[in-house]
Protein backbone atom coordinates (compact mmCIF):
# COMPACT_ATOMS: atom_id res chain seq x y z
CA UNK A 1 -6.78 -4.96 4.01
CA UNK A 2 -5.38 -8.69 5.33
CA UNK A 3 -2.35 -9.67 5.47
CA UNK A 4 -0.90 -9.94 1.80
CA UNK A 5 -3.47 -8.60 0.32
CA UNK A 6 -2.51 -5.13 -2.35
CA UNK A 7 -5.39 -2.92 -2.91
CA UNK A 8 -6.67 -0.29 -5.26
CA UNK A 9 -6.90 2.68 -2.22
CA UNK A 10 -10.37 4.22 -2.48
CA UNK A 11 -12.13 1.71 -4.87
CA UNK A 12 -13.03 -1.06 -2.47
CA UNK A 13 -11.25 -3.71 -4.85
CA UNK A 14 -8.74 -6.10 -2.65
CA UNK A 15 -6.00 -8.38 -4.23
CA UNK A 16 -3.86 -10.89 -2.79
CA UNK A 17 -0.30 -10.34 -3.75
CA UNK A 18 -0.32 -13.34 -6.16
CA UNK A 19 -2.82 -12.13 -8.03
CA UNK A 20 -1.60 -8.61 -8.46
CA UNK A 21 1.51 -10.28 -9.30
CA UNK A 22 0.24 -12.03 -11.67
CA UNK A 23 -2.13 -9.42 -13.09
CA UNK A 24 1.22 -7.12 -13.44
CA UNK A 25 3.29 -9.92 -14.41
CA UNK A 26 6.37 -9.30 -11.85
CA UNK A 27 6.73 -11.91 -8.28
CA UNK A 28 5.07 -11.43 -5.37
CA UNK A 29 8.29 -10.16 -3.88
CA UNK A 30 8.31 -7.43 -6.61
CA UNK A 31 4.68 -6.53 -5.65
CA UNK A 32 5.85 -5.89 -1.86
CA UNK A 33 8.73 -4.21 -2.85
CA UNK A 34 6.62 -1.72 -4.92
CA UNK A 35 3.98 -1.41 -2.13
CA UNK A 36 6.73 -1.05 0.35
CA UNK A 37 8.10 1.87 -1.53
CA UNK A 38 4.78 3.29 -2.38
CA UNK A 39 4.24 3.31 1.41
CA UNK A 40 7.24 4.98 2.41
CA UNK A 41 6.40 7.90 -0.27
CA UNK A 42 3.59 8.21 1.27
CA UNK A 43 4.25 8.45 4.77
CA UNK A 44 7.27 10.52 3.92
CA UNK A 45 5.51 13.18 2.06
CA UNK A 46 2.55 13.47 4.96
CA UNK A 47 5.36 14.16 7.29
CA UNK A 48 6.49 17.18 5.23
CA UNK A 49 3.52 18.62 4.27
CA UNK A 50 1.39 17.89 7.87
CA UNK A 51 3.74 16.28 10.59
CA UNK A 52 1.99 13.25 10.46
CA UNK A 53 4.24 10.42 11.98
CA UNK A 54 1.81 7.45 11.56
CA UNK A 55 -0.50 6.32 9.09
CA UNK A 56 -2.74 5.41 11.25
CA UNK A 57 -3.39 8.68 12.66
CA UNK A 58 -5.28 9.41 9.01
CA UNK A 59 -6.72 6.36 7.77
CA UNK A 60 -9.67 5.93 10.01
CA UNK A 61 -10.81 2.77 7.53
CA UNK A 62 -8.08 0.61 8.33
């Protein structure tokens, strides 16, 4: 994904952050926040359950 840009992960459908905003109805800042906690989940979870450290080290599309 590019800069700003919020996608649905395993669909192939990319949205700039205004548009998701505006698709959700919340700011663009609200949109980061949510993808920035979404994120975190994320990476913290794969650290429990497999030691992963960095997201890259799994997501061989990025």
């Amino acid at each position: 994904m590019a800069k700003n840009d919020v996608g649905h992960i395993g669909y192939g459908i990319s949205h700039s952050l205004a548009e998701t905003a505006q698709m959700m109805g919340i700011t663009r800042e609200g949109v980061r926040q949510i993808e920035k906690r979404a994120l975190e989940k994320l990476r913290l979870q794969l650290l429990r359950r497999f030691g992963v450290t960095n997201l890259s080290d799994i997501m061989t599309d990025c």
